[in-house]
N, C-alpha and C. Protein backbone atom coordinates (compact mmCIF):
# COMPACT_ATOMS: atom_id res chain seq x y z
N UNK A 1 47.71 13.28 -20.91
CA UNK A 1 46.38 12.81 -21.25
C UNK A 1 45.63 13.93 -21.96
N UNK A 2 45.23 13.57 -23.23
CA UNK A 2 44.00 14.54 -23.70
C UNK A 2 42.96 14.89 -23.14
N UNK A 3 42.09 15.71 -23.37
CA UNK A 3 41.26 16.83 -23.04
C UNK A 3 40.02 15.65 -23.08
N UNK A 4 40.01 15.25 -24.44
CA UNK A 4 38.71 14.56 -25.04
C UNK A 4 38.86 13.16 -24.57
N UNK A 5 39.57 12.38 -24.38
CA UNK A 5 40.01 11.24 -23.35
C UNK A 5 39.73 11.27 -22.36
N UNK A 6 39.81 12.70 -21.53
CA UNK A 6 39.49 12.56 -20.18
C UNK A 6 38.12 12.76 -19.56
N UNK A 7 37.76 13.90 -20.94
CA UNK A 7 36.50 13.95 -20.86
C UNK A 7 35.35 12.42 -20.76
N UNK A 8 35.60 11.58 -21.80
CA UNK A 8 34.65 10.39 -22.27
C UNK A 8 35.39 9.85 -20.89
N UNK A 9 36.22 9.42 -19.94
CA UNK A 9 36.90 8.69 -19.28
C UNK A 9 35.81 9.46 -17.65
N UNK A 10 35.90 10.73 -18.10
CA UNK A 10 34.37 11.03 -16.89
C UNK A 10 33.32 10.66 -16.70
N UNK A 11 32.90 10.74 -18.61
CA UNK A 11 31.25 10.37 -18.39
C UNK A 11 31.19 9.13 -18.29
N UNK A 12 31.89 8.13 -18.58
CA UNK A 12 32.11 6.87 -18.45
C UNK A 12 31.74 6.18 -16.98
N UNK A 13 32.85 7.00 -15.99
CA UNK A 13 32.61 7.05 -15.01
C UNK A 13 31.40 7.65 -14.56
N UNK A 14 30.06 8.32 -15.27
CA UNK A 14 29.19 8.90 -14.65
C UNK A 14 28.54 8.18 -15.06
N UNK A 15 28.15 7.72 -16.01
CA UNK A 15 27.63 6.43 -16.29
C UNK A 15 27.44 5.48 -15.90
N UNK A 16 28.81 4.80 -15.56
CA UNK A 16 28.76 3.49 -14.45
C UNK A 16 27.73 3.70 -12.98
N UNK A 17 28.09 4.53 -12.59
CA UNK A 17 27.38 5.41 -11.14
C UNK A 17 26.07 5.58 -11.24
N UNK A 18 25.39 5.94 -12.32
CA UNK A 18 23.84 6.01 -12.39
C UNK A 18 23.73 4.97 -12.79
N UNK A 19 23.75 4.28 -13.28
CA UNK A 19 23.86 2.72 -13.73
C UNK A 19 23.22 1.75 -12.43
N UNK A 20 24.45 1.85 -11.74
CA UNK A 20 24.72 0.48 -10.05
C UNK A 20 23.53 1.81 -9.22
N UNK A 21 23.41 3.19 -9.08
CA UNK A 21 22.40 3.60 -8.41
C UNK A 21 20.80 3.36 -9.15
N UNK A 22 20.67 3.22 -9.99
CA UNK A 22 19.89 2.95 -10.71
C UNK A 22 19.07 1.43 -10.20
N UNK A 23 19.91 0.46 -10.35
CA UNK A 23 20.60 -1.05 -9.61
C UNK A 23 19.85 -1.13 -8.36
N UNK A 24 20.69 -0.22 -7.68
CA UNK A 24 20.14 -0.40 -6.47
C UNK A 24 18.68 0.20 -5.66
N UNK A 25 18.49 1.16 -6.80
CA UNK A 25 17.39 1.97 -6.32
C UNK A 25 16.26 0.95 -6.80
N UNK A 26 16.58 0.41 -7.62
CA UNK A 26 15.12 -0.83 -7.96
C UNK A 26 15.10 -1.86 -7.01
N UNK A 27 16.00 -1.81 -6.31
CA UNK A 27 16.35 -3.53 -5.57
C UNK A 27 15.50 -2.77 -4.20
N UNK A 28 16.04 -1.53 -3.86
CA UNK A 28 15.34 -1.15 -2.41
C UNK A 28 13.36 -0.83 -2.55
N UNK A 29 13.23 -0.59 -3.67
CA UNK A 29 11.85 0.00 -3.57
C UNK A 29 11.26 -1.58 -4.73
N UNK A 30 11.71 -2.64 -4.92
CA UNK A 30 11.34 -3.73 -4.66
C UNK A 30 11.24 -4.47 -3.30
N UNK A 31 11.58 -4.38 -2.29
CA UNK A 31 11.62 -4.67 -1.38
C UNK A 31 10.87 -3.86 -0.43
N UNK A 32 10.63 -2.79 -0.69
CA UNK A 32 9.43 -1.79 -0.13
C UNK A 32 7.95 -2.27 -0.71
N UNK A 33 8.11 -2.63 -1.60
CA UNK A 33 6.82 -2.75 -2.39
C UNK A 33 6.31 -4.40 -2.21
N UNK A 34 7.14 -5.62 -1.60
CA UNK A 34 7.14 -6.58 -1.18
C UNK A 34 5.95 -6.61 0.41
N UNK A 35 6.09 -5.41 0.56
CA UNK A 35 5.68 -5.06 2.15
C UNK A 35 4.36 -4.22 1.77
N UNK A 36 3.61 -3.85 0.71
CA UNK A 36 2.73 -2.92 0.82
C UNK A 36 1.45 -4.19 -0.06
N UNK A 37 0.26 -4.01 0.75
CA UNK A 37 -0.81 -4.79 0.22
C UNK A 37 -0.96 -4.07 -0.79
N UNK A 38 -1.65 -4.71 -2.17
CA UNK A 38 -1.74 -4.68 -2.79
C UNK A 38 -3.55 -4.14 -2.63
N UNK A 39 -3.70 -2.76 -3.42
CA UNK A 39 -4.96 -1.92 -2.82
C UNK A 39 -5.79 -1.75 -4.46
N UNK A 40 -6.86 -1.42 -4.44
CA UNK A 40 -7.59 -0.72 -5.47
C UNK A 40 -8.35 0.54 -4.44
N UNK A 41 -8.36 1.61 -4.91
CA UNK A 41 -9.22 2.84 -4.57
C UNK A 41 -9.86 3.23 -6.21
N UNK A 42 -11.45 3.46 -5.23
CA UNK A 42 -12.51 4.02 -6.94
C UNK A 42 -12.90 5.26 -6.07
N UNK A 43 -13.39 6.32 -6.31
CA UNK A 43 -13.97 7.17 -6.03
C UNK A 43 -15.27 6.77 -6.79
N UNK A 44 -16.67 7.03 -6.42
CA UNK A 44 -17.51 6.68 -7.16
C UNK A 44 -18.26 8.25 -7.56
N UNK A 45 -18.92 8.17 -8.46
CA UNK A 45 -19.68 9.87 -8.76
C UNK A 45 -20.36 10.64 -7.82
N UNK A 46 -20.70 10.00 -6.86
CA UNK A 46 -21.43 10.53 -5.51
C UNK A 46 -20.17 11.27 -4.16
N UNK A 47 -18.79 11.25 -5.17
CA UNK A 47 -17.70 11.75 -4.65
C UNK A 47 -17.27 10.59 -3.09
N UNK A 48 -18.09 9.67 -2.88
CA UNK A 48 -17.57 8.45 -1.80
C UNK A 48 -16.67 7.50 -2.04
N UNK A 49 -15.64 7.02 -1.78
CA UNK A 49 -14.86 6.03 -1.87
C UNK A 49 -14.78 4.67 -1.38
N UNK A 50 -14.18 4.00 -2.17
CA UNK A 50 -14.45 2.29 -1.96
C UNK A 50 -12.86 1.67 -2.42
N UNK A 51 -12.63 1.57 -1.28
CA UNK A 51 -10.97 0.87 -0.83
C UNK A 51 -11.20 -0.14 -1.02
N UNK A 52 -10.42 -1.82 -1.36
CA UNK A 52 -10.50 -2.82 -0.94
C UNK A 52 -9.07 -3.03 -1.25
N UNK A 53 -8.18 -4.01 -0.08
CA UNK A 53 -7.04 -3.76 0.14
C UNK A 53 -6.91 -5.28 0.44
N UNK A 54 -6.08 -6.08 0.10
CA UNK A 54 -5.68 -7.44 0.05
C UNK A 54 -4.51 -7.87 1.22
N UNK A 55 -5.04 -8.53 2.30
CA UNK A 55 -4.33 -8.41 3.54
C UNK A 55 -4.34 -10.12 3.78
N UNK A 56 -3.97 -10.92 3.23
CA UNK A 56 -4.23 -12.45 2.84
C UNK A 56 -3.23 -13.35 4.58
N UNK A 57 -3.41 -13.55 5.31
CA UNK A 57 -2.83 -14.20 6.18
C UNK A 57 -2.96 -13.79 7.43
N UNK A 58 -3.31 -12.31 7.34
CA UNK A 58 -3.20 -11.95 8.43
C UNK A 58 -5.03 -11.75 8.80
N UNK A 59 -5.05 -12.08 10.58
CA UNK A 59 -6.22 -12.01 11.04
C UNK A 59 -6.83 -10.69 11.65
N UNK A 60 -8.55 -10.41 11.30
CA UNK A 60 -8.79 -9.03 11.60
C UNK A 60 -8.40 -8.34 12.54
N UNK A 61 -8.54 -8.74 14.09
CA UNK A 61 -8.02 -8.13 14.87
C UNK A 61 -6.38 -8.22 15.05
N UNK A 62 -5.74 -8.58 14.52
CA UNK A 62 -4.22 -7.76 13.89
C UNK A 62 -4.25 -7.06 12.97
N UNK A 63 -5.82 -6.13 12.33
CA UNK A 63 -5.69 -5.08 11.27
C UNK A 63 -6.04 -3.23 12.53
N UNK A 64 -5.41 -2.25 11.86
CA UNK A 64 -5.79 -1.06 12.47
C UNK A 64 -5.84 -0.51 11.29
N UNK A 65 -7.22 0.36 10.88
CA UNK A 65 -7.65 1.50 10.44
C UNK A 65 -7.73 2.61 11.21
N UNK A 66 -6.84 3.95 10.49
CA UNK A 66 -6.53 5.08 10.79
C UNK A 66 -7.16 5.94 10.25
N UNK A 67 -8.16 7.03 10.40
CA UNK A 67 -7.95 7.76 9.60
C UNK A 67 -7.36 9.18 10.39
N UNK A 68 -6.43 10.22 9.70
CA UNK A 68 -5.54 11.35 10.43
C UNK A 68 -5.42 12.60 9.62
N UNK A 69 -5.98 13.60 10.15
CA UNK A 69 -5.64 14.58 9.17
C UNK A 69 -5.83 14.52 7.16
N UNK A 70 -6.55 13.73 6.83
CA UNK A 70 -7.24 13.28 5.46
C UNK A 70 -6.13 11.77 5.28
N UNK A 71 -5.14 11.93 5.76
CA UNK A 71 -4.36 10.54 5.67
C UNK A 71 -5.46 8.98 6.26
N UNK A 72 -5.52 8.25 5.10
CA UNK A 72 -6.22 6.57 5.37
C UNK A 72 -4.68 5.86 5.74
N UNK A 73 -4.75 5.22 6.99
CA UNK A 73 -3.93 4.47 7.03
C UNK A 73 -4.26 3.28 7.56
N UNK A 74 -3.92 2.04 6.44
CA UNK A 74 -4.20 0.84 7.15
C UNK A 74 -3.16 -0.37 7.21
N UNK A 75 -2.83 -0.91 8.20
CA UNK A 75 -1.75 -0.90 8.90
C UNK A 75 -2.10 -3.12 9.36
N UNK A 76 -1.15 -3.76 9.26
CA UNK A 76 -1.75 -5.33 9.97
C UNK A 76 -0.23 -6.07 10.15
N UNK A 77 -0.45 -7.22 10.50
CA UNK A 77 0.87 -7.82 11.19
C UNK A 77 0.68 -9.17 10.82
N UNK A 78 0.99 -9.66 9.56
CA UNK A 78 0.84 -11.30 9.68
C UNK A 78 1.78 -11.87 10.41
N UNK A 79 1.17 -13.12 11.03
CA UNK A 79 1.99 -14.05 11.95
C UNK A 79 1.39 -15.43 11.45
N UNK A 80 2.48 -16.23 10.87
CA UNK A 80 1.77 -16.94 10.33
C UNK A 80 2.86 -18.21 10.67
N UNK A 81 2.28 -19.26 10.89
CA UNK A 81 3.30 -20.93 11.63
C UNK A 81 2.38 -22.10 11.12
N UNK A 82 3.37 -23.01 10.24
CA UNK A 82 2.72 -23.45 9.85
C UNK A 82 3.80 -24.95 10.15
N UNK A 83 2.98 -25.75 10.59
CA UNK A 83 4.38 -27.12 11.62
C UNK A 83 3.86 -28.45 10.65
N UNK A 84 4.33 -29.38 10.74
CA UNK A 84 4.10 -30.36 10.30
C UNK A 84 5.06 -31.82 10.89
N UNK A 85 4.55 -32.61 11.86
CA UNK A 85 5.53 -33.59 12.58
C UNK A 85 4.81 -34.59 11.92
N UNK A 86 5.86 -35.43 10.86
CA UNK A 86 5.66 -36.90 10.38
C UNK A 86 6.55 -37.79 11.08
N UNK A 87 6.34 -38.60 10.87
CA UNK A 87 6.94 -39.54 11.40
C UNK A 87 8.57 -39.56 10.94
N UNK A 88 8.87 -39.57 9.37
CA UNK A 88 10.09 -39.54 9.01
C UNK A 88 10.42 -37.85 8.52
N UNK A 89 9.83 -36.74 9.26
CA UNK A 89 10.35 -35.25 9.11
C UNK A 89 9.81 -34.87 9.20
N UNK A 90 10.27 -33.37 9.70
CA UNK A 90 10.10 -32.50 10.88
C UNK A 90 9.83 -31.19 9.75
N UNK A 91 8.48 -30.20 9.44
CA UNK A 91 8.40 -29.02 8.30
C UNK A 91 8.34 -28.14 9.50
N UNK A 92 8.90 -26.88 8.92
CA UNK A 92 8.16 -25.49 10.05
C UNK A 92 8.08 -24.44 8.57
N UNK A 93 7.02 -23.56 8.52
CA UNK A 93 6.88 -22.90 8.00
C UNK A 93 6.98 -21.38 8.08
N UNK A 94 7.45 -20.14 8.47
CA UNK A 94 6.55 -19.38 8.83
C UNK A 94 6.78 -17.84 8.21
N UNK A 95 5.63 -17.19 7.98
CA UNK A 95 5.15 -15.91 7.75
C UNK A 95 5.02 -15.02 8.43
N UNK A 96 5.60 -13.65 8.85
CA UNK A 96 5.22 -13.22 9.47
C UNK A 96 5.83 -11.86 9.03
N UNK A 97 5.35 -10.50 9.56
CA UNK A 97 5.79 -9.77 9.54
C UNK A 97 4.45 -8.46 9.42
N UNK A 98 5.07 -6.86 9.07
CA UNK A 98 4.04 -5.75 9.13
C UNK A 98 3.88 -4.84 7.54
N UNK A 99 2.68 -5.03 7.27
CA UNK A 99 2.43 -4.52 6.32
C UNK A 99 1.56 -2.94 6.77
N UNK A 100 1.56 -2.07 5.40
CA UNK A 100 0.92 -1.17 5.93
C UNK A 100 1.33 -0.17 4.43
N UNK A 101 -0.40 0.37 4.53
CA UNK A 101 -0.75 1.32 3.21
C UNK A 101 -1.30 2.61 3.82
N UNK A 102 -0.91 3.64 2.94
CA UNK A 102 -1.85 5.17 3.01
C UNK A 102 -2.01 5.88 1.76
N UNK A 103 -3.28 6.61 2.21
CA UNK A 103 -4.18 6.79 1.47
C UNK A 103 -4.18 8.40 1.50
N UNK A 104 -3.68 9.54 0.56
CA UNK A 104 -4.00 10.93 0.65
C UNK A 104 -5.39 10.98 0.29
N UNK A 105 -6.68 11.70 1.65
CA UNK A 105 -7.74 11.94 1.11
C UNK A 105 -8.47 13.29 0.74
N UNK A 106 -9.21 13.77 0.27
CA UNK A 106 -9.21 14.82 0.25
C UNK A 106 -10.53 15.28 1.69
N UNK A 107 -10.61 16.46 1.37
CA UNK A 107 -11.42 17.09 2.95
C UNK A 107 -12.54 16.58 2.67
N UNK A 108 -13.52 16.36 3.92
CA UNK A 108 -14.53 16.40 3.62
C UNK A 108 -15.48 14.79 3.83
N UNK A 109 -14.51 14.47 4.24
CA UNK A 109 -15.27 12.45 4.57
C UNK A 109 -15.50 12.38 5.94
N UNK A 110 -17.03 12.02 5.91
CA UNK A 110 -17.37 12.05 7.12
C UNK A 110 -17.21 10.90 7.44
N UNK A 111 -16.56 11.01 8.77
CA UNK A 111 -15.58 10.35 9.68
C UNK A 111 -16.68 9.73 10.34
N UNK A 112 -17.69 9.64 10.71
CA UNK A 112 -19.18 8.99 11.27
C UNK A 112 -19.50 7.72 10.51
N UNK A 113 -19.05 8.02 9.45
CA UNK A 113 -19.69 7.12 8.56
C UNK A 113 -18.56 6.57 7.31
N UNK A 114 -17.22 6.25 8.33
CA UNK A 114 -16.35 5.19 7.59
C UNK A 114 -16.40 3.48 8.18
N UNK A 115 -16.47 2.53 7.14
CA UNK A 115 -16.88 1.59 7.57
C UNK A 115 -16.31 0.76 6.92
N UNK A 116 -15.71 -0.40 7.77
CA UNK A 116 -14.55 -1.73 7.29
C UNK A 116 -14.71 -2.81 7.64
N UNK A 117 -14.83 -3.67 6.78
CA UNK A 117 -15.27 -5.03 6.77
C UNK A 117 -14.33 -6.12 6.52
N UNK A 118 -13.57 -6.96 6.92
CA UNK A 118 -12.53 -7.84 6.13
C UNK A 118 -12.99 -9.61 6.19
N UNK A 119 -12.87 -10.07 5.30
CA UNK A 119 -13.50 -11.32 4.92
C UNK A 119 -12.51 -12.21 3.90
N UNK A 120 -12.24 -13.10 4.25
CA UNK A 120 -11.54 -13.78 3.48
C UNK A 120 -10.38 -13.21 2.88
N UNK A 121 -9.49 -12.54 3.78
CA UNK A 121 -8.09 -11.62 3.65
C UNK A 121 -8.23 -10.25 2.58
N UNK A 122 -9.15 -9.98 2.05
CA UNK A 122 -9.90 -8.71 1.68
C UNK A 122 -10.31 -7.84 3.02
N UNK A 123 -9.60 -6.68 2.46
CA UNK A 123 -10.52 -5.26 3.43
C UNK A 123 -11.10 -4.29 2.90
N UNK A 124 -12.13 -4.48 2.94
CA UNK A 124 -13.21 -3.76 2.29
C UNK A 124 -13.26 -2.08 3.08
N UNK A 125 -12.95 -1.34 2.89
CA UNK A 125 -13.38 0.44 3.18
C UNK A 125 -14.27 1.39 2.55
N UNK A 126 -15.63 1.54 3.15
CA UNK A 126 -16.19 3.05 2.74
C UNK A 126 -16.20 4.13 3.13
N UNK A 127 -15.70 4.99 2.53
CA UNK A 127 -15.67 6.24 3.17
C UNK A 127 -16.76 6.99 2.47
N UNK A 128 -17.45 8.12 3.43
CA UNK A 128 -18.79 8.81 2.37
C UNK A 128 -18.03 10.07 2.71
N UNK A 129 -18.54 10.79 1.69
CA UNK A 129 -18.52 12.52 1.62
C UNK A 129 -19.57 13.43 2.53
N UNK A 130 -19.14 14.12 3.43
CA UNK A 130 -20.38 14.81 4.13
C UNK A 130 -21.04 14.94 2.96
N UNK A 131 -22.50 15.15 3.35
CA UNK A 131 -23.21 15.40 2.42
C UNK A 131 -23.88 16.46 1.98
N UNK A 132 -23.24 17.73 3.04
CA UNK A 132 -22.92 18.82 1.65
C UNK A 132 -22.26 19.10 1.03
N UNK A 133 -21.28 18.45 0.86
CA UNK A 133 -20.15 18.31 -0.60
C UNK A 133 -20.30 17.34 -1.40
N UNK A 134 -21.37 16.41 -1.50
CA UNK A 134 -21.79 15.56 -2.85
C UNK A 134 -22.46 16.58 -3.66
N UNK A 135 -22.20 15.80 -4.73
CA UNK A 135 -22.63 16.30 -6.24
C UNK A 135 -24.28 16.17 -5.57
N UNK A 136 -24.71 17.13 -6.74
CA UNK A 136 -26.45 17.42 -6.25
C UNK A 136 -26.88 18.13 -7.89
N UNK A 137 -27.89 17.59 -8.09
CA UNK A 137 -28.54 18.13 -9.34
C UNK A 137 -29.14 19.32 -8.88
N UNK A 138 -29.40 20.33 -9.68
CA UNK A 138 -29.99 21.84 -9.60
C UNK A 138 -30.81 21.96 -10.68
N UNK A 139 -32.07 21.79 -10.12
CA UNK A 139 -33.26 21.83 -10.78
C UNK A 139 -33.66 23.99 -11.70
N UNK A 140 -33.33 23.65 -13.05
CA UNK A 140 -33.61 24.63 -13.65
C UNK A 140 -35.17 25.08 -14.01
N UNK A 141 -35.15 26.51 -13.78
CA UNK A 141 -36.77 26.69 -13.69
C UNK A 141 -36.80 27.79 -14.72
């Protein structure tokens, strides 16, 4: 066997391999991402934040807000059954399972004054900045 044959007959083979890992690495972190609510975070200019995090089935008290070491973690469990007895058939539906998002924050959010609201499978989060680390105008004289 040639040199240059065996060579292309490697990369070939290295090819195929990043290829099917490639494959599979989309299939697993599709399936990770199946499981994570779907979030918006704004920081607003007053350096406070405004989470709202889409938690659609599941009920409030099956939600836990964390906050740990600057980590936001919010965490819920849909359980969801949905039956239907007709006369000529029998439906069962059901949903269920654990979702859960985090949030790297930076220092400095006062923990007194985080506040969560969920309404119509929306979860609303404010977090404020102590407020000697907001922005502050400095009056020039």
């Amino acid at each position: 066997m040639d040199i240059i044959e065996k060579t292309r007959e490697i990369g070939s083979d290295i090819e195929e391999t990043l290829e099917k890992g490639y494959e599979k690495g989309k299939e697993v972190l599709s399936n990770v991402a199946s499981h994570l609510p779907f979030a918006n975070l704004a920081k607003k200019k007053s350096g406070d934040f405004h989470v709202e995090i889409d938690m659609p089935g599941i009920k409030k008290e099956d939600i836990d807000v964390r906050i740990d070491n600057h980590i936001l973690t919010v965490s819920g469990e849909r359980k969801m059954k949905k039956e239907v007895k007709k006369k000529d058939y029998y439906l069962m539906e059901s949903s269920f399972g654990r979702v859960e998002r985090s949030f790297s924050l930076p220092k400095g959010i006062d923990q007194e004054k985080i506040s969560a609201t969920y309404k119509d499978g929306r979860l609303v989060i404010d977090l404020e900045r102590e407020e000697k680390l907001k922005p502050r105008s400095i009056e020039v004289k």
